[in-house]
PDB file of N, CA and C in Angstrom:
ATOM      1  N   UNK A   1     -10.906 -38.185  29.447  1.00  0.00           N
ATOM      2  CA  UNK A   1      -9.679 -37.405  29.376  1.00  0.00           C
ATOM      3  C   UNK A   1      -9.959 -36.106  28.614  1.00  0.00           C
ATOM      4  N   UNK A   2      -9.881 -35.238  29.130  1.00  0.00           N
ATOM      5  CA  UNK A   2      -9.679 -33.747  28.490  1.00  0.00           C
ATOM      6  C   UNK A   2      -8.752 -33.504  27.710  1.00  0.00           C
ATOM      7  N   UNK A   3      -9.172 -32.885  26.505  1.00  0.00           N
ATOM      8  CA  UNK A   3      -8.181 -32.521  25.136  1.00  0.00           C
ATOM      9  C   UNK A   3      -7.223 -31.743  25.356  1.00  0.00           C
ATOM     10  N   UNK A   4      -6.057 -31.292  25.109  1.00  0.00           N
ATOM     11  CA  UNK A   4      -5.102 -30.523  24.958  1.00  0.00           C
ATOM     12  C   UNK A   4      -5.244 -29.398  23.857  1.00  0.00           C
ATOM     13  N   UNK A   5      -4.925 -28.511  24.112  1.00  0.00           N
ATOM     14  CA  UNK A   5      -5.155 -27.406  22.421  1.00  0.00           C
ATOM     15  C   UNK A   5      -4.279 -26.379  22.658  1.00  0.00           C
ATOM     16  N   UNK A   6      -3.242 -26.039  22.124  1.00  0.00           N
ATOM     17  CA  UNK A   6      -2.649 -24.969  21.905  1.00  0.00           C
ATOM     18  C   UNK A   6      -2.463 -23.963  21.160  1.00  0.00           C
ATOM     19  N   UNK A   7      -2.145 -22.937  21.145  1.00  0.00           N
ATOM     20  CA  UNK A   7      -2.279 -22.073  20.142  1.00  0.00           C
ATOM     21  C   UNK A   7      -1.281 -20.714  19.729  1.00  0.00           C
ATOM     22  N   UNK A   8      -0.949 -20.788  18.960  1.00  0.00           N
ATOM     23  CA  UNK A   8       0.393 -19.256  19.136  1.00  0.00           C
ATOM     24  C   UNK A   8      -0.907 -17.532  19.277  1.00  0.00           C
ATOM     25  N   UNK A   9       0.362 -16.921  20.127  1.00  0.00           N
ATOM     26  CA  UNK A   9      -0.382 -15.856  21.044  1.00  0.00           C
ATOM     27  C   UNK A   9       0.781 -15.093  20.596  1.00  0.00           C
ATOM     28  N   UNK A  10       0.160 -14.040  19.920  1.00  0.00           N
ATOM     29  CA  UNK A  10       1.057 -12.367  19.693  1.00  0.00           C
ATOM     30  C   UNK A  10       0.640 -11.538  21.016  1.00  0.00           C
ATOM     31  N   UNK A  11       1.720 -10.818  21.345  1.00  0.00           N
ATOM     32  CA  UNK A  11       1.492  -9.777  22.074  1.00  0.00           C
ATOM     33  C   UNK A  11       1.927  -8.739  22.041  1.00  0.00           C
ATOM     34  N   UNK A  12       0.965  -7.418  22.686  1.00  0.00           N
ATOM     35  CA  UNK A  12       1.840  -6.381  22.054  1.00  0.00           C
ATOM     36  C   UNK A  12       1.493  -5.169  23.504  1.00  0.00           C
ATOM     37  N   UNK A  13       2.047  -3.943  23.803  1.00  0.00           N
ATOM     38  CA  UNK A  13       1.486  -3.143  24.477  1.00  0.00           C
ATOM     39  C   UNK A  13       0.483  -2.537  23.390  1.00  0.00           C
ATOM     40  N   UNK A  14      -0.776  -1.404  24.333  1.00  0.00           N
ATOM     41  CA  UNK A  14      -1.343  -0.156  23.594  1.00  0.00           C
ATOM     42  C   UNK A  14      -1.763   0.906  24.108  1.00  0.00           C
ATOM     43  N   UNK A  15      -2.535   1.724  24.209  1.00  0.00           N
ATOM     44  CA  UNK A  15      -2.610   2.621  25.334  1.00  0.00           C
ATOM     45  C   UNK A  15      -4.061   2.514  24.838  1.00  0.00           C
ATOM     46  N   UNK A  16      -5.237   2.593  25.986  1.00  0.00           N
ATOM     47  CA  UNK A  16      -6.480   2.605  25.585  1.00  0.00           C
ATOM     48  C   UNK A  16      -6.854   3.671  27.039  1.00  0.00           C
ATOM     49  N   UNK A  17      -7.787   4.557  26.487  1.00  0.00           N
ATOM     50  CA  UNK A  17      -7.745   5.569  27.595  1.00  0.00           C
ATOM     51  C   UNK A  17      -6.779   5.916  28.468  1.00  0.00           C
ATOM     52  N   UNK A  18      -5.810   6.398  27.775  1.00  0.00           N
ATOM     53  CA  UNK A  18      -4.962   6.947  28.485  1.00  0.00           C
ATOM     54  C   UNK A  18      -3.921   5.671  29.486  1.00  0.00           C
ATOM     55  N   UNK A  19      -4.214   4.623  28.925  1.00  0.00           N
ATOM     56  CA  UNK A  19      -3.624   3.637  30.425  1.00  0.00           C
ATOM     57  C   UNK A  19      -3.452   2.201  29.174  1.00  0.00           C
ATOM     58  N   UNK A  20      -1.665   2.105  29.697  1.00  0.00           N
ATOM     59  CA  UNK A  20      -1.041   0.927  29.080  1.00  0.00           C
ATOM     60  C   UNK A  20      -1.708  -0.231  29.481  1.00  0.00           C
ATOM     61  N   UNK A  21      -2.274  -0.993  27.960  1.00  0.00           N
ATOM     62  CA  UNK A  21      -2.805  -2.060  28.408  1.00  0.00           C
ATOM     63  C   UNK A  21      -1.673  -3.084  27.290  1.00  0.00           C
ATOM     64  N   UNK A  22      -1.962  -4.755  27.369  1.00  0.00           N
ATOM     65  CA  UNK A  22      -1.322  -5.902  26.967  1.00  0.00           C
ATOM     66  C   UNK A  22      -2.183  -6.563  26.087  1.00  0.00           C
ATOM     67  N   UNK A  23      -2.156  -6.737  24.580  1.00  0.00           N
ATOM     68  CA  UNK A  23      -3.076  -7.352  23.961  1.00  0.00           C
ATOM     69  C   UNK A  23      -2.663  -8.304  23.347  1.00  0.00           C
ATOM     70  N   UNK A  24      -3.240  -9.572  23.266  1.00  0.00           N
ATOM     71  CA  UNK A  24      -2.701 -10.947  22.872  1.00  0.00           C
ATOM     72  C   UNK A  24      -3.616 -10.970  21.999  1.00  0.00           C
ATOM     73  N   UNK A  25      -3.254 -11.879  20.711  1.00  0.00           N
ATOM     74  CA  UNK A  25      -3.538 -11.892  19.873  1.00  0.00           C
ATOM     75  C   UNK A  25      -3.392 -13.388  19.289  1.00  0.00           C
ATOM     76  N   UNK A  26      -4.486 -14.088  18.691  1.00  0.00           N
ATOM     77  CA  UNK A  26      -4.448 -15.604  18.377  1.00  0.00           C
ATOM     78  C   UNK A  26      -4.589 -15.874  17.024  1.00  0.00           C
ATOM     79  N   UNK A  27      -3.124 -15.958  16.546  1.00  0.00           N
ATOM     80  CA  UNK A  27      -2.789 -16.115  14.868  1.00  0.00           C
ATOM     81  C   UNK A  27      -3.816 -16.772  14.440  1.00  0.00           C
ATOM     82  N   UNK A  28      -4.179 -17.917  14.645  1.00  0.00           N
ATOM     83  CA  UNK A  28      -4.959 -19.224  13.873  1.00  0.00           C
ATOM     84  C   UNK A  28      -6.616 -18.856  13.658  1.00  0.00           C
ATOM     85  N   UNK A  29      -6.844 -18.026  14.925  1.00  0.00           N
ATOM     86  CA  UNK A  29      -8.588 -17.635  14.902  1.00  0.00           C
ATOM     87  C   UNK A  29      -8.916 -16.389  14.435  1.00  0.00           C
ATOM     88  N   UNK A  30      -7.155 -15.894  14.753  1.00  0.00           N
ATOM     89  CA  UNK A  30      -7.994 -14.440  14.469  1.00  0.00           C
ATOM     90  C   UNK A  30      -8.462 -13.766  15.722  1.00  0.00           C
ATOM     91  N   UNK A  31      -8.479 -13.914  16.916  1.00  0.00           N
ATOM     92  CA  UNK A  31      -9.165 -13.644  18.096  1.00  0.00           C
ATOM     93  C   UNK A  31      -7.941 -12.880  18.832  1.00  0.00           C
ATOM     94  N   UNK A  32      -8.593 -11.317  19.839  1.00  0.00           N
ATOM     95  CA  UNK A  32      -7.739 -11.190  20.474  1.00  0.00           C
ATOM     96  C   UNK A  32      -8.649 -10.768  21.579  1.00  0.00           C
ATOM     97  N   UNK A  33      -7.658 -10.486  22.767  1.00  0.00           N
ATOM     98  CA  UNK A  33      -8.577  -9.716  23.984  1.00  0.00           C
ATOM     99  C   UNK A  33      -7.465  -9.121  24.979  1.00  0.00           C
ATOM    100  N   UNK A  34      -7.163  -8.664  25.535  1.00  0.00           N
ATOM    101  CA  UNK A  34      -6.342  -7.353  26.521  1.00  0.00           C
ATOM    102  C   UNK A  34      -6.774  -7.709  27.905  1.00  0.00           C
ATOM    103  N   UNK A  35      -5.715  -7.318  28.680  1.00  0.00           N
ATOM    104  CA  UNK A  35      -5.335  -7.049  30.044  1.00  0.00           C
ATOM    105  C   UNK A  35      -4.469  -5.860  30.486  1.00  0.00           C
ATOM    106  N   UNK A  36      -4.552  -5.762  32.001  1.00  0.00           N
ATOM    107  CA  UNK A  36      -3.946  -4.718  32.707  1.00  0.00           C
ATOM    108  C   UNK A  36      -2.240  -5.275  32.674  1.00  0.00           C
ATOM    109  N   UNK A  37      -2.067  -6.855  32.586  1.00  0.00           N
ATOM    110  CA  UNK A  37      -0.936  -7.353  32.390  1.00  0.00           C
ATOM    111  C   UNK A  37      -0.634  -8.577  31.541  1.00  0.00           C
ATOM    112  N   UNK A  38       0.549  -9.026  31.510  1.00  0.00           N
ATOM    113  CA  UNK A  38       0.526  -9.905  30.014  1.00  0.00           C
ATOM    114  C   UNK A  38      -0.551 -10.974  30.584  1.00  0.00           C
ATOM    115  N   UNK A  39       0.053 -12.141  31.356  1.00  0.00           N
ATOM    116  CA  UNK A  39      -0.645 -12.685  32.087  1.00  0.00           C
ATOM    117  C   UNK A  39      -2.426 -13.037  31.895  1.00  0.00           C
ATOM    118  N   UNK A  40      -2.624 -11.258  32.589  1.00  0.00           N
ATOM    119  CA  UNK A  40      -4.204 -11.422  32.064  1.00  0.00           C
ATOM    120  C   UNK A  40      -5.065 -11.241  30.696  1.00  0.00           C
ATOM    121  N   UNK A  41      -4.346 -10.631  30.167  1.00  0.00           N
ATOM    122  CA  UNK A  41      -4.742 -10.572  29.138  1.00  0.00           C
ATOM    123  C   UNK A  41      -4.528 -12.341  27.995  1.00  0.00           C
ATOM    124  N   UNK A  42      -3.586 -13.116  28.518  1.00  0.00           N
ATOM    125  CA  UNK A  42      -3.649 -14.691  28.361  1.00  0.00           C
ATOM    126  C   UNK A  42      -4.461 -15.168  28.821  1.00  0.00           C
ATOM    127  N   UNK A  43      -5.213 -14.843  30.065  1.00  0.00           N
ATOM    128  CA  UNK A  43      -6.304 -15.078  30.559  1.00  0.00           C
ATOM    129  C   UNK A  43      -7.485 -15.487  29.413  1.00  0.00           C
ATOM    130  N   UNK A  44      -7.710 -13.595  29.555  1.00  0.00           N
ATOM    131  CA  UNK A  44      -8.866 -13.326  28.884  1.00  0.00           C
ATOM    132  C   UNK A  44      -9.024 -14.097  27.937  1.00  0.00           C
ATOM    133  N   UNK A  45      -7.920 -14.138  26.576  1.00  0.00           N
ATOM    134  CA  UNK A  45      -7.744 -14.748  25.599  1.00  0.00           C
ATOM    135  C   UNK A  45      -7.996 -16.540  25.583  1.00  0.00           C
ATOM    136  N   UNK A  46      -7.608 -16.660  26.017  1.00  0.00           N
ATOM    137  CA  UNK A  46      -8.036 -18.350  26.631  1.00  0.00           C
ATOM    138  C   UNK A  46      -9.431 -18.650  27.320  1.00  0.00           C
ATOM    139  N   UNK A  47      -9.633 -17.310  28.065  1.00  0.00           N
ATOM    140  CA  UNK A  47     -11.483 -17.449  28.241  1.00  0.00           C
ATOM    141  C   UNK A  47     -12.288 -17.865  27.199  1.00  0.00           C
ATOM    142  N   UNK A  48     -11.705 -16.342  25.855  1.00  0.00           N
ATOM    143  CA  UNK A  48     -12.928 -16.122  24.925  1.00  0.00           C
ATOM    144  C   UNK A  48     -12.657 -17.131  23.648  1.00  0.00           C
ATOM    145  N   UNK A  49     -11.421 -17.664  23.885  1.00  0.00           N
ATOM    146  CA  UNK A  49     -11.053 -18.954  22.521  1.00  0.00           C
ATOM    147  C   UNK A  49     -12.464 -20.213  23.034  1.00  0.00           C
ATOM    148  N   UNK A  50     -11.801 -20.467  24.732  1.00  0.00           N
ATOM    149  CA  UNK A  50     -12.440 -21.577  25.016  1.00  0.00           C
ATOM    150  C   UNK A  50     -14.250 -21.359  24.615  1.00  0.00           C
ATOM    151  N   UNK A  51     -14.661 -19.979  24.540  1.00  0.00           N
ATOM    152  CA  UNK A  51     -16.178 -19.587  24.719  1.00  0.00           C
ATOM    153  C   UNK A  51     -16.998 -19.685  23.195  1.00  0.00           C
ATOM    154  N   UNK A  52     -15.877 -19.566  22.060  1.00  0.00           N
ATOM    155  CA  UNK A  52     -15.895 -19.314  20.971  1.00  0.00           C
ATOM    156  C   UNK A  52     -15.820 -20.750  20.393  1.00  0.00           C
ATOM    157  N   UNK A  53     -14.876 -21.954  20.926  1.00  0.00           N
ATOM    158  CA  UNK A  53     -14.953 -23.403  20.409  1.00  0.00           C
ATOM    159  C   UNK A  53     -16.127 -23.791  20.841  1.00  0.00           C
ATOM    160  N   UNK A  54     -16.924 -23.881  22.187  1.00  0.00           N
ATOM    161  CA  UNK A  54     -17.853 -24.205  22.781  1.00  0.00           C
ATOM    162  C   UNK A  54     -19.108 -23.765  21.728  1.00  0.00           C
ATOM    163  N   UNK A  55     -18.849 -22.663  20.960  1.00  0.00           N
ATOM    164  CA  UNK A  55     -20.292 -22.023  19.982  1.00  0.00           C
ATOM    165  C   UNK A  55     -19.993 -22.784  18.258  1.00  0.00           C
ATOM    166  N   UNK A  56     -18.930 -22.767  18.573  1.00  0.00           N
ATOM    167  CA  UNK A  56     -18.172 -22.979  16.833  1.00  0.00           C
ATOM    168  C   UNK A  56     -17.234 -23.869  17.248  1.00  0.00           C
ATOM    169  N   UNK A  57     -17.279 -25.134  17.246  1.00  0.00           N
ATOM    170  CA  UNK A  57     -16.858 -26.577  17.512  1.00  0.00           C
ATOM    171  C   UNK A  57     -15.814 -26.809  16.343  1.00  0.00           C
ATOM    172  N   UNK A  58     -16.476 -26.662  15.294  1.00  0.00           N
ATOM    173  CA  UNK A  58     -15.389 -27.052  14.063  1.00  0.00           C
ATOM    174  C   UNK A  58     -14.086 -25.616  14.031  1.00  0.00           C
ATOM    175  N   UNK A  59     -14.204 -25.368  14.562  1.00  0.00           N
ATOM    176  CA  UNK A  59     -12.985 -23.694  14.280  1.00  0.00           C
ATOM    177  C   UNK A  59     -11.718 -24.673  15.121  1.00  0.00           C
ATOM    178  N   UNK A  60     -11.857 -25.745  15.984  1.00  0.00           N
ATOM    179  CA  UNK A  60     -11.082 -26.563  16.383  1.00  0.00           C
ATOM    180  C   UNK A  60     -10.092 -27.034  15.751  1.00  0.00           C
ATOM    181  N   UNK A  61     -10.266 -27.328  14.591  1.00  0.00           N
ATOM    182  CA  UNK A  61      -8.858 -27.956  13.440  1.00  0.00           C
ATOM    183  C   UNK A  61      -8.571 -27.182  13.076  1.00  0.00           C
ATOM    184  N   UNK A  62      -8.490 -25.844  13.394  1.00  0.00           N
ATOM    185  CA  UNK A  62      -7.293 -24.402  13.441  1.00  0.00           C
ATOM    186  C   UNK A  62      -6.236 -24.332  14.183  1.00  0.00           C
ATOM    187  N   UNK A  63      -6.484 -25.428  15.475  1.00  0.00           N
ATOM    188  CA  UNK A  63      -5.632 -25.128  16.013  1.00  0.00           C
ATOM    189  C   UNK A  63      -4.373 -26.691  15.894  1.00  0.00           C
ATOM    190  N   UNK A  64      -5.270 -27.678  15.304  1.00  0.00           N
ATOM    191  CA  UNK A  64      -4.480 -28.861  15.481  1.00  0.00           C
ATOM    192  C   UNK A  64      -3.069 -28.525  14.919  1.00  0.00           C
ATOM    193  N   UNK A  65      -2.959 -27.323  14.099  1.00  0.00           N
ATOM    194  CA  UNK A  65      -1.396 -27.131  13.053  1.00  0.00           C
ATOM    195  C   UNK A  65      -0.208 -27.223  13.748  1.00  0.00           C
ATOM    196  N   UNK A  66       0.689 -27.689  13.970  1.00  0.00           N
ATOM    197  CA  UNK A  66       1.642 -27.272  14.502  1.00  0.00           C
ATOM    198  C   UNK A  66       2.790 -26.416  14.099  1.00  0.00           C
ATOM    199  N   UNK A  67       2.763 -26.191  13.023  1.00  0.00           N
ATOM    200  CA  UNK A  67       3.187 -25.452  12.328  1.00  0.00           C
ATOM    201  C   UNK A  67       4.119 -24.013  13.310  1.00  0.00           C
ATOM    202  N   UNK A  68       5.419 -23.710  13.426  1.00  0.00           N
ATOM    203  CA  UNK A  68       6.054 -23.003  14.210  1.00  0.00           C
ATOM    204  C   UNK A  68       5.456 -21.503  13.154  1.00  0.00           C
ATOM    205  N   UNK A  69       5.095 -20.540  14.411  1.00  0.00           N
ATOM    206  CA  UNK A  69       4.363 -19.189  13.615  1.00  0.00           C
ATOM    207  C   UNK A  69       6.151 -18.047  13.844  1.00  0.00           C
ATOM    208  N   UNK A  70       6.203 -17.841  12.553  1.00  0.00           N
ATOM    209  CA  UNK A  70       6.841 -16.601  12.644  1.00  0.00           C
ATOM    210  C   UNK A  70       6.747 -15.374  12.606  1.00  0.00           C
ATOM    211  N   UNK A  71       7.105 -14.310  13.879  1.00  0.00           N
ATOM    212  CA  UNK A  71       6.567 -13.049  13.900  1.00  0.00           C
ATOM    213  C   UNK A  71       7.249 -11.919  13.570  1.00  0.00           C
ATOM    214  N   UNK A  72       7.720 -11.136  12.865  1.00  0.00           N
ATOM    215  CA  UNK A  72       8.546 -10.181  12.999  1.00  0.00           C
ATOM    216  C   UNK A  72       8.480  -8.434  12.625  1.00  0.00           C
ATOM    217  N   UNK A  73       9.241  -7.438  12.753  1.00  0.00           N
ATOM    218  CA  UNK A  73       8.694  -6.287  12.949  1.00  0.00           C
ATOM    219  C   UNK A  73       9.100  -5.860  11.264  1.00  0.00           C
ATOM    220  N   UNK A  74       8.164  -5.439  10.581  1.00  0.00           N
ATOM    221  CA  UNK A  74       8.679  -4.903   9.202  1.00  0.00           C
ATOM    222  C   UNK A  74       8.319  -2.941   9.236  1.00  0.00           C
ATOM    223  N   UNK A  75       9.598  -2.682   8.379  1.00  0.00           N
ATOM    224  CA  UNK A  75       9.960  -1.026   8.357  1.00  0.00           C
ATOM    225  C   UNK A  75       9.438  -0.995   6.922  1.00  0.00           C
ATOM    226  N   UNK A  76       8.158   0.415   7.001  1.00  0.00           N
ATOM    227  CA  UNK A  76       8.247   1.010   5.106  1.00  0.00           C
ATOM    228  C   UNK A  76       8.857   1.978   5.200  1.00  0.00           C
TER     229      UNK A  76
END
C-alpha cells in the first residue's frame, strides 16, 4: 500500500521575465517551484517534494503535522 502525505501549499502570482507566472510554496519544507498556471505549478511542486523525500527520507515527519497552517496578508 502506498503512503499518503500531504502538505499545505501557499500560492501567489509573480512576474518573471516579463510573463505572469504561479508560485506555490510548501510551508513545512520550505520548498517552492512555479508554473504557467496554478495547477502546474502544484505539479511541479509535488514533483520536486516527491524528488527531495526520495534523497532526504527523514524530511518526511515534516509533513506528518496536521496542524491547520494560517496564512495572512500583513501591512507596515
Amino acid at each position: 500500500m502506498e503512503r499518503e502525505i500531504s502538505f499545505s501549499a501557499v500560492l501567489h502570482e509573480e512576474e518573471l521575465d516579463g510573463k505572469t507566472v504561479f508560485v506555490a510554496y510548501c510551508v513545512e519544507l520550505g520548498v517552492s517551484d512555479f508554473g504557467d498556471s496554478i495547477d502546474e505549478s502544484l505539479s511541479n511542486l509535488k514533483k520536486g517534494i516527491s524528488l527531495l523525500l526520495e534523497e532526504t527520507p527523514g524530511k518526511e515527519t515534516l509533513l506528518r503535522k496536521k496542524e491547520p497552517v494560517l496564512v495572512t496578508r500583513v501591512v507596515l
